[in-house]
C-alpha atoms as a PDB file:
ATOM      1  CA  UNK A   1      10.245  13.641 -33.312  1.00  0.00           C
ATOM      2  CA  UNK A   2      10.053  17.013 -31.952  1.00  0.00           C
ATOM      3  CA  UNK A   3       8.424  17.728 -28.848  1.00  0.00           C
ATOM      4  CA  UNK A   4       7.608  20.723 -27.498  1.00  0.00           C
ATOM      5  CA  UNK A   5       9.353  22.577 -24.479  1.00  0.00           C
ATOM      6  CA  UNK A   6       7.178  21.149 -21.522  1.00  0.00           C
ATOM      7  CA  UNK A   7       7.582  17.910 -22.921  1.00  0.00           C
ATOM      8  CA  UNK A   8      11.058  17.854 -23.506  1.00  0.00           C
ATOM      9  CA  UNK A   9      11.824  19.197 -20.219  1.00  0.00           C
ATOM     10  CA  UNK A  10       9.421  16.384 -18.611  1.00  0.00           C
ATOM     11  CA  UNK A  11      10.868  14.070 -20.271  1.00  0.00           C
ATOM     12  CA  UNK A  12      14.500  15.249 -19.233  1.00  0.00           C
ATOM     13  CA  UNK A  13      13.188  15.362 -15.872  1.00  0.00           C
ATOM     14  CA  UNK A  14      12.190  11.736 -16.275  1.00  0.00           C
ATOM     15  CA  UNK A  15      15.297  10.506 -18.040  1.00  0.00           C
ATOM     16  CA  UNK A  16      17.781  12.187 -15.599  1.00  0.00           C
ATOM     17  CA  UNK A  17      16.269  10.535 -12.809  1.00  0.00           C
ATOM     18  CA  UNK A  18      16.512   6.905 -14.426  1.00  0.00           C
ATOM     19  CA  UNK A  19      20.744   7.947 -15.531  1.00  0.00           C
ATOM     20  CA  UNK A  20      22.068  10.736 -13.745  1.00  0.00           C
ATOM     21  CA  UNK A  21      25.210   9.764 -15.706  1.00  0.00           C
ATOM     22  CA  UNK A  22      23.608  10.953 -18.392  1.00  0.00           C
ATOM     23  CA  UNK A  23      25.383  13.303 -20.513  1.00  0.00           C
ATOM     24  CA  UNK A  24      24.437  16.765 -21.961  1.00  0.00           C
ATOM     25  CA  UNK A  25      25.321  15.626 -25.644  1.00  0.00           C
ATOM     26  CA  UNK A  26      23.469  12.127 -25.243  1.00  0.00           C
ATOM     27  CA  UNK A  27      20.269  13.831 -23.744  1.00  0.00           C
ATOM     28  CA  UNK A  28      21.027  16.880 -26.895  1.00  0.00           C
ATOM     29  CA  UNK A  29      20.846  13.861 -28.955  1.00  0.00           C
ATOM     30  CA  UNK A  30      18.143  11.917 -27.300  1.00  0.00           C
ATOM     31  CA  UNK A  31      15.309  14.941 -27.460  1.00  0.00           C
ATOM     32  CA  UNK A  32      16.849  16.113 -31.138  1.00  0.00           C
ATOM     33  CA  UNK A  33      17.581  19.666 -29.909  1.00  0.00           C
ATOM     34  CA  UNK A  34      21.100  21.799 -29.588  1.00  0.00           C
ATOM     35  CA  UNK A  35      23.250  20.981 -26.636  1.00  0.00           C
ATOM     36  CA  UNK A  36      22.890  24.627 -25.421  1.00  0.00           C
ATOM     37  CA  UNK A  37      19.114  23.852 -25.520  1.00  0.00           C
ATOM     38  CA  UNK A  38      19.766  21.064 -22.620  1.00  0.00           C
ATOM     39  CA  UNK A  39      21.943  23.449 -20.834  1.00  0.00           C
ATOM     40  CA  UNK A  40      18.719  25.781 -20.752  1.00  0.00           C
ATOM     41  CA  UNK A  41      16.402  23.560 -19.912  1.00  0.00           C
ATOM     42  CA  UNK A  42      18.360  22.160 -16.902  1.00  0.00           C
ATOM     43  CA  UNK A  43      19.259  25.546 -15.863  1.00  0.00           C
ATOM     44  CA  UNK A  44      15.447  26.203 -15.509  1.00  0.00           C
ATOM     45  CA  UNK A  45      14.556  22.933 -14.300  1.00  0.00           C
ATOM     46  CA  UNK A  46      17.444  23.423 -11.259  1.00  0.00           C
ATOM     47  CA  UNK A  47      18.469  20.154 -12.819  1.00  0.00           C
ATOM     48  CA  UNK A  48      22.822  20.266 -12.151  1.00  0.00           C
ATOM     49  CA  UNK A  49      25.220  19.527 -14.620  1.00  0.00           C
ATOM     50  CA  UNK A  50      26.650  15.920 -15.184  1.00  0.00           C
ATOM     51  CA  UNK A  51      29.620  16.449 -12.834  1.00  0.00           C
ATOM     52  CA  UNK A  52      27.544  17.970  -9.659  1.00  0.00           C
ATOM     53  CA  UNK A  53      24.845  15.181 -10.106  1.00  0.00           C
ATOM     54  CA  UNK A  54      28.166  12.418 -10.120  1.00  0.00           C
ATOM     55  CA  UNK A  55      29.429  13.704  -6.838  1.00  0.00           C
ATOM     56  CA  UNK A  56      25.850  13.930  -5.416  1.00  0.00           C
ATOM     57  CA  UNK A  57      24.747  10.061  -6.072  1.00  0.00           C
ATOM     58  CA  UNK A  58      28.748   9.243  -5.398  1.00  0.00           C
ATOM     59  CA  UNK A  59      28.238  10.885  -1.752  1.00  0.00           C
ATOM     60  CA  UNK A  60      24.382   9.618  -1.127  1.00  0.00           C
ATOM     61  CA  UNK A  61      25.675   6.206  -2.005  1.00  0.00           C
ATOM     62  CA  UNK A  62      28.610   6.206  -0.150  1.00  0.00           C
ATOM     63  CA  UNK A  63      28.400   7.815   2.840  1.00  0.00           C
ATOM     64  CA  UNK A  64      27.113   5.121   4.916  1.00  0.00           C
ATOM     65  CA  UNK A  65      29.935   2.629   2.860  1.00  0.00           C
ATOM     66  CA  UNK A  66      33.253   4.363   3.538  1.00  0.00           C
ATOM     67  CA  UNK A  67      34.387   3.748   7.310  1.00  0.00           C
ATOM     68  CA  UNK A  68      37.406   4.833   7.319  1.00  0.00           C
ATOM     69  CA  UNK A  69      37.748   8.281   7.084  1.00  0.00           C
ATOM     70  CA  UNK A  70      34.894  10.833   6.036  1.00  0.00           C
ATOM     71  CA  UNK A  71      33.948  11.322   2.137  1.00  0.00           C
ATOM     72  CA  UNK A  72      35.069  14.987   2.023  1.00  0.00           C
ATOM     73  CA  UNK A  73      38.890  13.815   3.139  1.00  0.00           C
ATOM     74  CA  UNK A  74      38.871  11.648   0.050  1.00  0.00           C
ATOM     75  CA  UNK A  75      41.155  13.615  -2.794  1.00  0.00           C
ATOM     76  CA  UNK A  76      39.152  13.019  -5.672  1.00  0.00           C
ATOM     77  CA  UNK A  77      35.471  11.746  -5.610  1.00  0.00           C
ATOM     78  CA  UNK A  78      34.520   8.310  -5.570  1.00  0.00           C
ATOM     79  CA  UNK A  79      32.438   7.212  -7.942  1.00  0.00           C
ATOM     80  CA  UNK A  80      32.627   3.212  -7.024  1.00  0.00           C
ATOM     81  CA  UNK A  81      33.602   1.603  -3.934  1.00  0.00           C
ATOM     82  CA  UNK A  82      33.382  -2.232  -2.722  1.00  0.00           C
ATOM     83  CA  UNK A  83      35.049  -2.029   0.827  1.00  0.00           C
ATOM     84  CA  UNK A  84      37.876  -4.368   1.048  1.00  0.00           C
ATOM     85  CA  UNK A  85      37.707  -5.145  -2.732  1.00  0.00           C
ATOM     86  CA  UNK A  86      37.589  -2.441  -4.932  1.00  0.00           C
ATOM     87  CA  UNK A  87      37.041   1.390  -5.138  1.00  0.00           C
ATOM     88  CA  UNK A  88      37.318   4.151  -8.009  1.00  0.00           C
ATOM     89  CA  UNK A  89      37.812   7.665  -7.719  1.00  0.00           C
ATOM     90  CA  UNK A  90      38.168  10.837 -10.181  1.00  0.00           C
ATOM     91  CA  UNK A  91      40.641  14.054  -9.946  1.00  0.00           C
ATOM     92  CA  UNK A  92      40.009  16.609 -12.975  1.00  0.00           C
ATOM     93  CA  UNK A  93      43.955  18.595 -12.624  1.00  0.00           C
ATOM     94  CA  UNK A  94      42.789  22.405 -12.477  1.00  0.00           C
ATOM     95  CA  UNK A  95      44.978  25.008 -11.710  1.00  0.00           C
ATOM     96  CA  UNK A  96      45.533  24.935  -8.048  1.00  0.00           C
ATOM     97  CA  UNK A  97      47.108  21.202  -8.487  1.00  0.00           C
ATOM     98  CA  UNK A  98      49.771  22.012 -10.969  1.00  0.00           C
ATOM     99  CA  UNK A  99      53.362  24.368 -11.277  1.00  0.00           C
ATOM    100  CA  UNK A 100      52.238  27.526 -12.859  1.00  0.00           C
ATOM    101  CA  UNK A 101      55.478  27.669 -15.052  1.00  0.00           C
ATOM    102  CA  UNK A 102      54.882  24.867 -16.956  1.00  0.00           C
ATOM    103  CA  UNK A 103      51.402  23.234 -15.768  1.00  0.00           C
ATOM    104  CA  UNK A 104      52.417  19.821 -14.923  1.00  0.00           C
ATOM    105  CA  UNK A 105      50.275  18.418 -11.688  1.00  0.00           C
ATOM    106  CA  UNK A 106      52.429  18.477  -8.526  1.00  0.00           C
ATOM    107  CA  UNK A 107      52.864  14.857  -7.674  1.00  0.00           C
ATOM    108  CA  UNK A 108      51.897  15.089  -4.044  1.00  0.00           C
ATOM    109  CA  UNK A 109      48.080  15.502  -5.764  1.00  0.00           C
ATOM    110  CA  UNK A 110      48.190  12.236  -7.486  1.00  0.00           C
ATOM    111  CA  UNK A 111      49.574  10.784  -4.696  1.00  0.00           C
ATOM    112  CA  UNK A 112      46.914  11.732  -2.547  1.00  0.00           C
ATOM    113  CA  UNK A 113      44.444  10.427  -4.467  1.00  0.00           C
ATOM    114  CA  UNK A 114      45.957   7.346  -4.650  1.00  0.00           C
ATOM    115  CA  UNK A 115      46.603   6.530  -0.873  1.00  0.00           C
ATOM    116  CA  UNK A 116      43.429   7.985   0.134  1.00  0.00           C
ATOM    117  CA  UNK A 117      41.474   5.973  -1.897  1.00  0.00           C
ATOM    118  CA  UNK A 118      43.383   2.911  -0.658  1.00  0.00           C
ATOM    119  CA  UNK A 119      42.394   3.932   2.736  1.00  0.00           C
ATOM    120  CA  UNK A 120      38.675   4.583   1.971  1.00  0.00           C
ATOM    121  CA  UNK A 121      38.863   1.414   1.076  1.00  0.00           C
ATOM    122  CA  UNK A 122      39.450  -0.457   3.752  1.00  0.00           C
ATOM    123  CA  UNK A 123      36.187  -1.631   6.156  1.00  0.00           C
ATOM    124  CA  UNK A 124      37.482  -0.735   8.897  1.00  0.00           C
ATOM    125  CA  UNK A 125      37.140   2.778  11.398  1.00  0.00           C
ATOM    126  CA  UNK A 126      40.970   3.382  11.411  1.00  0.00           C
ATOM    127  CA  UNK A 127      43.238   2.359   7.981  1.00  0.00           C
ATOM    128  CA  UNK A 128      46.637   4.382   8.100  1.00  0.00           C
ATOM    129  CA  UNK A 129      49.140   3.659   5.651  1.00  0.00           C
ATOM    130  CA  UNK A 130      52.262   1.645   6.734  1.00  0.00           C
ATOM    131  CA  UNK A 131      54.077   1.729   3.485  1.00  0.00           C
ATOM    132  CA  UNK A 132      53.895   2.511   0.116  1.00  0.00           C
ATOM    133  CA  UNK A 133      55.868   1.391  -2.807  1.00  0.00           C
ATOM    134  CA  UNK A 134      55.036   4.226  -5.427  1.00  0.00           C
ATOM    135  CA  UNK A 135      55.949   5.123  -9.325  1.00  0.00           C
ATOM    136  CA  UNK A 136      54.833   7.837 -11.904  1.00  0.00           C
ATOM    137  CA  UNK A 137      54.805   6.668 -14.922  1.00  0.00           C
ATOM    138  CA  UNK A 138      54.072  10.061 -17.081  1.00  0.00           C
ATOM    139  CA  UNK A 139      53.493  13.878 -15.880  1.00  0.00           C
ATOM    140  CA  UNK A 140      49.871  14.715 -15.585  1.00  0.00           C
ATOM    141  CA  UNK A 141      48.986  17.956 -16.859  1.00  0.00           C
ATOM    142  CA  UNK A 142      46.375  20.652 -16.133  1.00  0.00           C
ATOM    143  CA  UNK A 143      42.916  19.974 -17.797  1.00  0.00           C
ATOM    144  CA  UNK A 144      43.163  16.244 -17.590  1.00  0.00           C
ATOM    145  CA  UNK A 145      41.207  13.631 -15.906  1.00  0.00           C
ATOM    146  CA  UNK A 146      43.142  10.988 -12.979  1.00  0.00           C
ATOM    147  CA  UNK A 147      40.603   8.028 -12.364  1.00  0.00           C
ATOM    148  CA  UNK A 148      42.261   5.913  -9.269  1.00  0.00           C
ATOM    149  CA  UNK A 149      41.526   2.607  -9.386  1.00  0.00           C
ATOM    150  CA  UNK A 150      41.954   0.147  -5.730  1.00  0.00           C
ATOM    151  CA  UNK A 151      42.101  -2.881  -5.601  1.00  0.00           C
ATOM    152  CA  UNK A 152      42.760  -5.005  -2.177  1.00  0.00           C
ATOM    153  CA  UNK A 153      45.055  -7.539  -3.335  1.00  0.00           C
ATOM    154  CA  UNK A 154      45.733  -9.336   0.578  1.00  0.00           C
ATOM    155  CA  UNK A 155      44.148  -8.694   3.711  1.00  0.00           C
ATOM    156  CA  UNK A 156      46.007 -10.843   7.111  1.00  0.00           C
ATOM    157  CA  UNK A 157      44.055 -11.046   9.841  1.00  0.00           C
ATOM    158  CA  UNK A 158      47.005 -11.655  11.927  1.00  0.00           C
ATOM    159  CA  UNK A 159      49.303  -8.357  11.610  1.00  0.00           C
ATOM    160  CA  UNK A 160      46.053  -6.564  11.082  1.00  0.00           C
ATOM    161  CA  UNK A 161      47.612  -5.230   7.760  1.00  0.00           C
ATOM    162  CA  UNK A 162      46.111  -4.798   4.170  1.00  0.00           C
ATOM    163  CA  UNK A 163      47.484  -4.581   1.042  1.00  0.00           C
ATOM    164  CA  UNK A 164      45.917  -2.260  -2.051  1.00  0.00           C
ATOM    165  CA  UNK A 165      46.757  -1.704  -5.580  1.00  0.00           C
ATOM    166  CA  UNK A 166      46.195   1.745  -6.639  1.00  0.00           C
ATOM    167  CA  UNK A 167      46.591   2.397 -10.701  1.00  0.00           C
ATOM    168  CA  UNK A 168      45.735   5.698 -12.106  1.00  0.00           C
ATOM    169  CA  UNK A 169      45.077   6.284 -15.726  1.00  0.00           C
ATOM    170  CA  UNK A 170      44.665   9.228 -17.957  1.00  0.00           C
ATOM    171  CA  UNK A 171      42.936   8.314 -20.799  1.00  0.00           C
ATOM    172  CA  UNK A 172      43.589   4.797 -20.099  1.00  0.00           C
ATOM    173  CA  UNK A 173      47.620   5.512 -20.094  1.00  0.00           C
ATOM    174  CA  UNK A 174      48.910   4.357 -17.077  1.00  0.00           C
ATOM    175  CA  UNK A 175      50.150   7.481 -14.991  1.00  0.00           C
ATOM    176  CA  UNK A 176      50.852   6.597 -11.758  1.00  0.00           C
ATOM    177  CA  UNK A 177      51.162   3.191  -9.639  1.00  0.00           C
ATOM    178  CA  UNK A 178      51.371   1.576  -6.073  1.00  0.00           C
ATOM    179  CA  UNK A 179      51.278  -0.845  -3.518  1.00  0.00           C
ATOM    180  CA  UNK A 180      50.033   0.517   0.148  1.00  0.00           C
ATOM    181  CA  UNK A 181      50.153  -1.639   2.720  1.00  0.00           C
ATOM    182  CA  UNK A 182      47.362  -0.413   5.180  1.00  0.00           C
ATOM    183  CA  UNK A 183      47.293  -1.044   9.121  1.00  0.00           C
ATOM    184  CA  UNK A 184      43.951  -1.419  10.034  1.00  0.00           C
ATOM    185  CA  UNK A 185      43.110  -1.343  13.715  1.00  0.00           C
ATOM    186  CA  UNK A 186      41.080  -4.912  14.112  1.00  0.00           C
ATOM    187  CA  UNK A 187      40.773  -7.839  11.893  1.00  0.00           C
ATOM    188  CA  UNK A 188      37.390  -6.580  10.157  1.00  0.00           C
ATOM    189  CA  UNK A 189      37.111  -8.384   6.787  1.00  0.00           C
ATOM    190  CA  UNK A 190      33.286  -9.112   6.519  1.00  0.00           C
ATOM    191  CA  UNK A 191      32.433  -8.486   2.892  1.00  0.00           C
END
């Protein structure tokens, strides 16, 4: 059913708010209208677009959670984090992180993402990284999407040290892998 603009756009108003992970095409879909039609009404409606609105409930949501170092030093943004359990972050390669002669990301970027999501983390005020046991597993190049995943796989309370799992995936291939094993300055596991 067709509805017309102040509708719609209430209705967009009101269905943004419930899934802010909504996507232009779904709500296009949703309200039976042209994608560029969304893209309108949001632009009038000050309403960002999918990926500003991600990084704004990411940072509300997390800035009180991540201890260990603040949100902006994170490479990537985090867009799930369970501290000393889990945590998941997204890079999107642009320009800037790859060789201009042939486009592939510059592995020091994926690596970044990796150990500082391992040391966001952590619950703790101080997590440095002791040691890492890294691999790529396929050149990422620019355009695509790295989602980091963490996962704490030991925490000892008596050396204070933490170990974390970070996988990242393109597509769901497998591009990158390692094991950090994170210092943590006092034995704070609550969770």
């Amino acid at each position: 059913m067709r509805r017309n603009k102040r509708e719609r756009q209430q209705l967009l108003v009101e269905t943004i708010a419930e899934n802010p992970f909504i996507t232009d095409e779904e709500l296009a879909e949703r309200f039976s209208v042209s994608i560029q039609t969304i893209r309108l009404d949001r632009l009038e409606l000050s309403i960002p677009e999918l990926r500003e609105r991600i990084k704004h409930v990411a940072e509300k949501r997390f800035e009180d959670e991540v201890r260990s170092l603040p949100l902006e030093e994170v490479i990537g943004e985090i867009i799930d984090i369970e501290l000393d359990k889990t945590a998941i972050s997204i890079l999107d390669i642009k320009k800037e992180h790859v060789f201009i002669r042939n486009k592939i990301a510059r592995g020091h970027h994926i690596f970044a993402q990796a150990n500082s999501l391992a040391v966001a983390v952590i619950n703790d005020e101080l997590a440095l990284t002791a040691k890492a046991n890294i691999q790529f597993t396929r050149s990422v190049n620019e355009g695509e999407r790295v989602i980091a995943k963490a996962k704490v796989t030991n925490i000892d309370e008596q050396t204070g040290r933490t170990v974390v799992e970070v996988n990242s995936f393109v597509n769901n291939e497998l591009v990158f892998t390692g094991e950090f094993k994170m210092y943590r300055s006092q034995n704070n596991t609550r969770g």
